[in-house]
Protein backbone atom coordinates (compact mmCIF):
# COMPACT_ATOMS: atom_id res chain seq x y z
CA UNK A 1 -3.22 34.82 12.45
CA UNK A 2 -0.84 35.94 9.24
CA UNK A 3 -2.61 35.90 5.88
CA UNK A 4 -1.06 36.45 2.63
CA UNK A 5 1.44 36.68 -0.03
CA UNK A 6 5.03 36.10 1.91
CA UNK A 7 7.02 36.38 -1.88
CA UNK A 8 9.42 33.54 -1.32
CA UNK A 9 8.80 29.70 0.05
CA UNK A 10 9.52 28.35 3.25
CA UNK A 11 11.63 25.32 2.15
CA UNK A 12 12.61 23.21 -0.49
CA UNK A 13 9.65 21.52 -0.57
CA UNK A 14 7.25 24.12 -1.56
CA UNK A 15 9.27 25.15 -4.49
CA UNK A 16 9.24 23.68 -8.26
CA UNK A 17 11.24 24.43 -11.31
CA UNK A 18 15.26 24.92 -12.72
CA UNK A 19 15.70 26.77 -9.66
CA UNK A 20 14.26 24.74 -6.86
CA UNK A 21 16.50 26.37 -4.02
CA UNK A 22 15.52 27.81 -0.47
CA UNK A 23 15.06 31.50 -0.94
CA UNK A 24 17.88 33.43 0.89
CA UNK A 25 15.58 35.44 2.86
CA UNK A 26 13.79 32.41 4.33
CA UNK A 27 16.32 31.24 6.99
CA UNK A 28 15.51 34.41 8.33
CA UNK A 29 11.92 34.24 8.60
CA UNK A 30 11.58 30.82 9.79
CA UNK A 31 13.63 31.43 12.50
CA UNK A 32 11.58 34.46 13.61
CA UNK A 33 8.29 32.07 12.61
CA UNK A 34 9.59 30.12 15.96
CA UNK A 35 10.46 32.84 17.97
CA UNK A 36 6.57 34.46 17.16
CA UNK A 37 5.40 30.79 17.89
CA UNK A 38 3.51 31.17 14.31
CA UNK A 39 2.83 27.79 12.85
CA UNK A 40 2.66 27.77 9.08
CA UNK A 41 -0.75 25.84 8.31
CA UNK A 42 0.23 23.17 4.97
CA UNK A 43 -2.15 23.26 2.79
CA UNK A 44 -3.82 19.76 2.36
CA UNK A 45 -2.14 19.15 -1.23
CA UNK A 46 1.28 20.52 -1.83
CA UNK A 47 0.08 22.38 -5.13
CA UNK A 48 2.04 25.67 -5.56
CA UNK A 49 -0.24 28.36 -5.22
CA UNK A 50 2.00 30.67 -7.25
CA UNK A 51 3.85 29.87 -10.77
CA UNK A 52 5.37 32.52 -12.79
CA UNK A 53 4.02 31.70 -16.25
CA UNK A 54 7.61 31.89 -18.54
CA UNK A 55 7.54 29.05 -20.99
CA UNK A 56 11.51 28.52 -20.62
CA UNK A 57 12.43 28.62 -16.84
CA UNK A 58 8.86 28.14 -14.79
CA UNK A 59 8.95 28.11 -11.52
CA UNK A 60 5.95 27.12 -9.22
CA UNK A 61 6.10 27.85 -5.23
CA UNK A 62 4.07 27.36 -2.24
CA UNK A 63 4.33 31.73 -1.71
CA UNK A 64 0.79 32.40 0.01
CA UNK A 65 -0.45 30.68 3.45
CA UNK A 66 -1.78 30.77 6.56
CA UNK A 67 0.22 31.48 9.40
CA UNK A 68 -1.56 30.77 13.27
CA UNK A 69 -0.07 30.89 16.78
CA UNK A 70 0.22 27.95 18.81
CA UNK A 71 -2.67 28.91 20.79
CA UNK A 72 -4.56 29.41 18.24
CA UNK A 73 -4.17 25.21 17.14
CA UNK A 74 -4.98 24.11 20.65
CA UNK A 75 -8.48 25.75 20.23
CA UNK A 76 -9.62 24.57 16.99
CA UNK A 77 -10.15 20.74 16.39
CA UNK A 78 -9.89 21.21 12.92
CA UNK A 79 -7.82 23.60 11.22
CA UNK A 80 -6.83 22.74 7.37
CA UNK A 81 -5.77 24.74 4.29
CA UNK A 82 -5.99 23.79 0.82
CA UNK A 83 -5.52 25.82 -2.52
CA UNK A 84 -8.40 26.56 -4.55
CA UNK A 85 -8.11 27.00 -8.75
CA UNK A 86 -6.42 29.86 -10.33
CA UNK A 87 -8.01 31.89 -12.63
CA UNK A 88 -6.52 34.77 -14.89
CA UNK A 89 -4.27 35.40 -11.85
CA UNK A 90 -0.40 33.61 -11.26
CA UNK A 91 -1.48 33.12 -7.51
CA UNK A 92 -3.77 30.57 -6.91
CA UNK A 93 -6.43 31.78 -3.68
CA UNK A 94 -6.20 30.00 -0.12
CA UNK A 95 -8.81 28.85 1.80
CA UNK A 96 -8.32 28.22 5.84
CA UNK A 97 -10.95 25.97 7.52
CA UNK A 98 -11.59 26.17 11.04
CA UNK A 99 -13.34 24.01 13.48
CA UNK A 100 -13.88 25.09 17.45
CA UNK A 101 -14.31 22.91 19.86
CA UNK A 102 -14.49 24.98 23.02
CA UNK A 103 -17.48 26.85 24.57
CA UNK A 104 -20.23 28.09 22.62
C-alpha cells in the first residue's frame, strides 16, 4: 500500500478550478500505476482533498490517496476511502477502511 501526498491529480476528474487540466507528469505515473498493479482507492465522495486557498484563480484537486495492489483488493471485502474535514491545513486528511474476510 502507497499513502500520501502524490502533488498532482490523476485525471481530469479529480481536479477543479480555471485550470482544470491533467497534470503533465500524470501520464507518466498512471502508466507505471498499471505496470506496479497499484489500484488507486476513490474516495467515496469526489471532494478535493487539497485547494490552494487564492481568492482569484482557486484550484481544488483530488492530490492525496490511497494506493493498494491488486492482491491486496481480493483480500479485503471492504475497502473504501473517504476525505475527512480540513482544518487550518489546505489538505484535507484521508481515511482508508478495511474489511478482511479471510482467516482469522
Amino acid at each position: 500500500m502507497l499513502i500520501g501526498d502524490l502533488n498532482f491529480s490523476l485525471g481530469v476528474t479529480k481536479s477543479r478550478g480555471p485550470r482544470d487540466k491533467i497534470d503533465n507528469f500524470s501520464d507518466f505515473f498512471v502508466s507505471e500505476l498499471a505496470t506496479q498493479k497499484l489500484l488507486d482507492i476513490k474516495p467515496m465522495k469526489l471532494k478535493p482533498t487539497w485547494i490552494n486557498h487564492h481568492i482569484e484563480d482557486q484550484i481544488a484537486k483530488i492530490v492525496d490517496t490511497f494506493l493498494v495492489t491488486e492482491a491486496m483488493v481480493g483480500n479485503f471485502n471492504i475497502l473504501q476511502q473517504w476525505v475527512g474535514s480540513r482544518g487550518e491545513s489546505n489538505h484535507s486528511p484521508i481515511l482508508l477502511k478495511l474489511k478482511y474476510h479471510g482467516p482469522k
